[in-house]
Each structure stands twice: as structure tokens, then as C-alpha cells.
N, C-alpha and C. Protein backbone atom coordinates (compact mmCIF):
# COMPACT_ATOMS: atom_id res chain seq x y z
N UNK A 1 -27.55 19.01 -37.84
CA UNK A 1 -27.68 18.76 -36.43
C UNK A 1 -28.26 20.01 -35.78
N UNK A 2 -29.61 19.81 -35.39
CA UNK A 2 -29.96 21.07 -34.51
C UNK A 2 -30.03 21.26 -33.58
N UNK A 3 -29.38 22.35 -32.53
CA UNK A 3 -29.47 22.40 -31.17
C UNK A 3 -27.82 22.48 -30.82
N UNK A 4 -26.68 21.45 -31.89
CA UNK A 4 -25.83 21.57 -31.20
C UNK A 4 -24.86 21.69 -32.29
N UNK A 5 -24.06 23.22 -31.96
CA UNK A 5 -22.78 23.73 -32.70
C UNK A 5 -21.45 22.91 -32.86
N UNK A 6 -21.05 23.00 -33.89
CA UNK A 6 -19.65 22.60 -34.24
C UNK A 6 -19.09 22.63 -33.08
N UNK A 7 -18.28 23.85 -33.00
CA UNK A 7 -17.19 24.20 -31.57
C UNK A 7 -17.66 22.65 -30.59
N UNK A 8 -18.93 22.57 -29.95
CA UNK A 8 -19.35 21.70 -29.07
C UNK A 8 -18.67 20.32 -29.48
N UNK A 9 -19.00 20.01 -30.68
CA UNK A 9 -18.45 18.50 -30.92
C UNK A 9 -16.97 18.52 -30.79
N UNK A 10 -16.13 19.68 -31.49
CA UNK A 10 -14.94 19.44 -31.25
C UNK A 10 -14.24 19.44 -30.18
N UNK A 11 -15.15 20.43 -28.70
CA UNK A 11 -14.78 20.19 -27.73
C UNK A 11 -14.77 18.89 -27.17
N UNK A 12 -16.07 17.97 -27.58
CA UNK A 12 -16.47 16.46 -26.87
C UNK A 12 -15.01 15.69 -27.46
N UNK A 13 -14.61 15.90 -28.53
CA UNK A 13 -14.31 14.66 -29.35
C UNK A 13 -12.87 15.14 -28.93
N UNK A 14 -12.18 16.06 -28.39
CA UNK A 14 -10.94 16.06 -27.58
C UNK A 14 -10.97 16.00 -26.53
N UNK A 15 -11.96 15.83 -25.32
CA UNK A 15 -11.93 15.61 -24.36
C UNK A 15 -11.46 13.74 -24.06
N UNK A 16 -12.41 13.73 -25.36
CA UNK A 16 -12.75 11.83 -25.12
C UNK A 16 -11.19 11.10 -26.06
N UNK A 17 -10.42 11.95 -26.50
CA UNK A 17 -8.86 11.87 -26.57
C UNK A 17 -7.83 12.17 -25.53
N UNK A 18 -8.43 12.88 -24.74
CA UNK A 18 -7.52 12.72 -23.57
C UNK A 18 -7.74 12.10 -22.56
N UNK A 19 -8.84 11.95 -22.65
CA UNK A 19 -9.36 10.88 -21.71
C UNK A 19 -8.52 9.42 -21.96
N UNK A 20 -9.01 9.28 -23.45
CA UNK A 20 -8.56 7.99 -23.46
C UNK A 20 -6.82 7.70 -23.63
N UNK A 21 -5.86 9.16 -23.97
CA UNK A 21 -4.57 8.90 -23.72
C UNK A 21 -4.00 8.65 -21.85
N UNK A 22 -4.95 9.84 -21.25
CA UNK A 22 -4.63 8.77 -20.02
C UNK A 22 -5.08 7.65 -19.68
N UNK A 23 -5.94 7.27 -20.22
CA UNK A 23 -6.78 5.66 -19.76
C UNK A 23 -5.53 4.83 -20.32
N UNK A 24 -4.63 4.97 -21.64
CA UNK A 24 -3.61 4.58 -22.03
C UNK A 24 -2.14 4.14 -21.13
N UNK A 25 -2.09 5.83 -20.38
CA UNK A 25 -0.61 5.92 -19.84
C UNK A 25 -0.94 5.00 -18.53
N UNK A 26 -1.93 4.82 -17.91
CA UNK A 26 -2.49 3.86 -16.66
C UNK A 26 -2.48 2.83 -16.79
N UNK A 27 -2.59 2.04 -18.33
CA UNK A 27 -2.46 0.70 -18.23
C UNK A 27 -1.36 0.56 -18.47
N UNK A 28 -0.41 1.68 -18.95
CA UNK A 28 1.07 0.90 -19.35
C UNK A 28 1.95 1.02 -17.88
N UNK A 29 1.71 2.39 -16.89
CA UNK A 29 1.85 1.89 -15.73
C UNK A 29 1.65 0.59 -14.98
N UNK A 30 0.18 0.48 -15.08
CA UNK A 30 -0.08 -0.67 -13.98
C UNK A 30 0.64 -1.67 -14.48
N UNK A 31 0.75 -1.99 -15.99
CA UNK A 31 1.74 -3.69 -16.70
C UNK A 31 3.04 -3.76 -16.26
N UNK A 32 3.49 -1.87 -16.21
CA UNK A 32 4.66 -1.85 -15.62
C UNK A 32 5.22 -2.17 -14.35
N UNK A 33 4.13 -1.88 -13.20
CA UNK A 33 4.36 -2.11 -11.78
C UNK A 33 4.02 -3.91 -11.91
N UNK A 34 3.09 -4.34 -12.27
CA UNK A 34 2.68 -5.44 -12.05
C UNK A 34 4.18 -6.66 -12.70
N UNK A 35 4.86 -6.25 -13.59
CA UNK A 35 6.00 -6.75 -14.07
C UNK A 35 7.53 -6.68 -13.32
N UNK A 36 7.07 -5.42 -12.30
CA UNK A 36 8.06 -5.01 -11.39
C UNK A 36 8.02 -6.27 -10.35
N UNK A 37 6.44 -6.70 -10.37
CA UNK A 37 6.21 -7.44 -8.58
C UNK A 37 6.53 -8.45 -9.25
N UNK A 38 6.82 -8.59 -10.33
CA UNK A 38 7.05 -10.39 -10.83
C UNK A 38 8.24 -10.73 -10.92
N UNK A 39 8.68 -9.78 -11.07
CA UNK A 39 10.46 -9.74 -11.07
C UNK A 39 10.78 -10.02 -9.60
N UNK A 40 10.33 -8.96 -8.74
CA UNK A 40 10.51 -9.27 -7.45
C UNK A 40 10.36 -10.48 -6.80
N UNK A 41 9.68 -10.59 -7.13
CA UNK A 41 9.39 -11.75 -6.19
C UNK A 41 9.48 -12.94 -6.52
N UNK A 42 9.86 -13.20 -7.88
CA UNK A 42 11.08 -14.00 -8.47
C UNK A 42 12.54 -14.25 -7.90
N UNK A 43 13.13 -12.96 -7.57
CA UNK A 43 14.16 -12.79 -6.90
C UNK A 43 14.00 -12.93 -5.65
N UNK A 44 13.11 -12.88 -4.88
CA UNK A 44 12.71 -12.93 -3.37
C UNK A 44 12.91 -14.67 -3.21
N UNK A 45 12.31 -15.26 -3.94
CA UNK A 45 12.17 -16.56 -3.62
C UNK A 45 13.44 -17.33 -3.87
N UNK A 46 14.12 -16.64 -5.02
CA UNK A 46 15.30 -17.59 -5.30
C UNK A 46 15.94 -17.11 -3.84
N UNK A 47 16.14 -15.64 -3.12
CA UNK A 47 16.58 -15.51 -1.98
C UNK A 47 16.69 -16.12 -0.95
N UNK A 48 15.61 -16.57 -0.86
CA UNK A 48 14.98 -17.37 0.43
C UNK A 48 15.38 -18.91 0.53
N UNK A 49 15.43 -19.24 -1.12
CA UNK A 49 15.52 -20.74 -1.73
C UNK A 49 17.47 -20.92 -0.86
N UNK A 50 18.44 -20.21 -1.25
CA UNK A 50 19.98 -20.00 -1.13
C UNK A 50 19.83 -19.85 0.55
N UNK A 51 18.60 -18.58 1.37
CA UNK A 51 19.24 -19.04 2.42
C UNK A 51 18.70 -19.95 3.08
N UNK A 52 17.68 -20.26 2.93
CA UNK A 52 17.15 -21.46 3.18
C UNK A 52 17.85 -23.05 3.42
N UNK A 53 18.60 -23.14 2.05
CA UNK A 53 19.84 -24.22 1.95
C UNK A 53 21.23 -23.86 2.50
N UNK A 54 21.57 -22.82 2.61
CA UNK A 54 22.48 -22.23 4.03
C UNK A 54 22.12 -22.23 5.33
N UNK A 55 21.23 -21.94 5.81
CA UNK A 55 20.41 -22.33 6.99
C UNK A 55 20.88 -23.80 7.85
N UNK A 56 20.17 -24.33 6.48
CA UNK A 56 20.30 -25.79 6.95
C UNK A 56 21.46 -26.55 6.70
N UNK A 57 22.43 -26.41 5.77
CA UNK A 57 23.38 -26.82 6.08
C UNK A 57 24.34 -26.46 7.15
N UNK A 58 24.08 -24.92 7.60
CA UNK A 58 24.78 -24.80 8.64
C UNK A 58 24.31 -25.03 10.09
N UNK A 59 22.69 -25.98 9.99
CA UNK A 59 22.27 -25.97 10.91
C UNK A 59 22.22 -27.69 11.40
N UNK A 60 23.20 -28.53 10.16
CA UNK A 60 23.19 -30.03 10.16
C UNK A 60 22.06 -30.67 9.93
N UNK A 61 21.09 -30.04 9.33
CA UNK A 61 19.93 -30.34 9.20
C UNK A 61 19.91 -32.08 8.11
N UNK A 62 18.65 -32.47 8.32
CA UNK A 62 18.67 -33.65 7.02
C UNK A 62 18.53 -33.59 5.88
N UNK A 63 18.37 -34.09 5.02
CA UNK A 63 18.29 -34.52 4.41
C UNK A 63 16.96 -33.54 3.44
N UNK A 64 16.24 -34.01 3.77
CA UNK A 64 14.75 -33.75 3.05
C UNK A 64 14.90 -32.18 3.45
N UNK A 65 15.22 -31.57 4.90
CA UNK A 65 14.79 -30.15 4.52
C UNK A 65 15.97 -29.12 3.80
N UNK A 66 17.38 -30.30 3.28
CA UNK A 66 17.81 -29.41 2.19
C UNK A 66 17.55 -29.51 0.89
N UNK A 67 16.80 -30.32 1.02
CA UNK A 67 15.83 -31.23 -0.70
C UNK A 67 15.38 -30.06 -0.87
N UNK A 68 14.29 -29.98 0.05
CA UNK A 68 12.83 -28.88 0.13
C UNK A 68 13.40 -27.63 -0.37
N UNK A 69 14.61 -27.38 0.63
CA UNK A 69 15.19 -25.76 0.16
C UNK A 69 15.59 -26.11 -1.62
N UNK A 70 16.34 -26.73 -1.73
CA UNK A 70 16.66 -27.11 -3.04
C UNK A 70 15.56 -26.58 -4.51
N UNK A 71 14.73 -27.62 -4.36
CA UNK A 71 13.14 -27.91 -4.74
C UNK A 71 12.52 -25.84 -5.10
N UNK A 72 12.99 -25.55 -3.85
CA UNK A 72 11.98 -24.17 -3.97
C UNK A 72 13.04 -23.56 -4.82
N UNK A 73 13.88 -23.29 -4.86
CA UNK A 73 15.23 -22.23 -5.47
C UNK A 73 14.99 -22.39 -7.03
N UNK A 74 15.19 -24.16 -6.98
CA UNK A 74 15.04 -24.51 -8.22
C UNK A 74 13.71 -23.75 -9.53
N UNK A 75 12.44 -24.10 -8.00
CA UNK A 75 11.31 -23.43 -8.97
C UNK A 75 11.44 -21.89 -9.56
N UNK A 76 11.91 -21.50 -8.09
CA UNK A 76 12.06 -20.01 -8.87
C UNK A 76 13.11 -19.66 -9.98
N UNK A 77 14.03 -20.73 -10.05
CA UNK A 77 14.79 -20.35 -11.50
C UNK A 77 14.04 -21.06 -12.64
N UNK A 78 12.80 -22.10 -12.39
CA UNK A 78 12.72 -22.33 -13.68
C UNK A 78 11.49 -21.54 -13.91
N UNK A 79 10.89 -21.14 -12.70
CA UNK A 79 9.93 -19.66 -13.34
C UNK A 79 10.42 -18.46 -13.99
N UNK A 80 11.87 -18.43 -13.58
CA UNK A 80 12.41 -16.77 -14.20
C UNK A 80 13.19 -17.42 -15.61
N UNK A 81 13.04 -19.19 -15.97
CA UNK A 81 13.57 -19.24 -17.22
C UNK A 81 12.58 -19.02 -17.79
N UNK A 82 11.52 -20.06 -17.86
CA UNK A 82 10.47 -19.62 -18.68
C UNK A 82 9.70 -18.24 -19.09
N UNK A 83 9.91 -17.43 -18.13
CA UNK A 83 9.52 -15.99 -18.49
C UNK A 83 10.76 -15.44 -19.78
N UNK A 84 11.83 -15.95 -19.45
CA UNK A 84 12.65 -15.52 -20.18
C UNK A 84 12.67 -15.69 -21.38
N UNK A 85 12.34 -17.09 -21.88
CA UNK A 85 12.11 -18.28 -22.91
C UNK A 85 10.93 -17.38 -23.58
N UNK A 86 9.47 -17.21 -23.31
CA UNK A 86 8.40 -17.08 -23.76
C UNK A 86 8.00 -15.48 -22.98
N UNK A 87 8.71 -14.33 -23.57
CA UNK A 87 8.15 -12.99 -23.46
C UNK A 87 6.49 -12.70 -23.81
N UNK A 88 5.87 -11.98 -22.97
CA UNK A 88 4.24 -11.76 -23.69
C UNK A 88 4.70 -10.43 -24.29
N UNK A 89 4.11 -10.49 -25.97
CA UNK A 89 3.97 -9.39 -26.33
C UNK A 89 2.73 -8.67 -25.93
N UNK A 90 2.38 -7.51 -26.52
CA UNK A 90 1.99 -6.60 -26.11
C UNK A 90 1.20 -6.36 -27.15
């Protein structure tokens, strides 16, 4: 190779290792935050689902809008089963 010294390559070829260990630690962050908001807001909805059907029962409401509350609570537990059921590996 002419023009360009040893030292040089070994500098390139550890740069482009640390580069790519942080390009690493960033995606296991972001899977991490992004797994945080799924959790959340899993739990947000079942929240909303409980007071939602408190609401209305304490508000004598009918019929259908304690279905509805029902209906939503429900989804969010069978979204946080199935996550549970079927983990994504990695």
C-alpha cells in the first residue's frame, strides 16, 4: 500500500469500532425507551378503562357507555397478555 502507513489503518479501523459500539449502545437505548412507552401506555389505558367504568357507574350512566368502558380495559389487558404470551427476541 503506497502513500498510506500502518499506524493510519489502525487508527481508521478503531475509530470505526467505536463508532460502531456507540451506534450499538443507541439502539439498545432507543428499544429500551420505546418498550418503556409500551408498557406505559398499556397501563395508561387499562387506567382510564377502571376509571372510566367508575365514572359511569357512579354517574348512573347506561348501559352501552359501561360496555364501551368495559370493551377498552378489556383491550388493554388482552394487549398486555399477548405481549406477555409472545416476547420479541432480539
Amino acid at each position: 500500500m503506497r502513500g498510506i502507513h500502518w499506524p493510519r489503518l489502525v487508527f481508521v479501523e478503531w475509530m470505526l469500532q467505536v463508532v460502531d459500539e456507540i451506534d450499538d449502545a443507541v439502539g439498545v437505548l432507543r428499544l429500551c425507551v420505546l418498550g418503556i412507552a409500551a408498557e406505559t401506555g398499556l397501563a395508561l389505558t387499562g387506567a382510564v378503562g377502571v376509571g372510566a367504568i367508575v365514572a359511569a357507574v357512579a354517574a348512573g350512566a347506561e348501559g352501552p357507555l359501561i360496555y364501551s368502558a368495559t370493551l377498552l380495559l378489556g383491550f388493554a389487558a388482552a394487549l398486555k397478555f399477548q405481549s406477555s404470551r409472545f416476547p420479541t427476541r432480539l
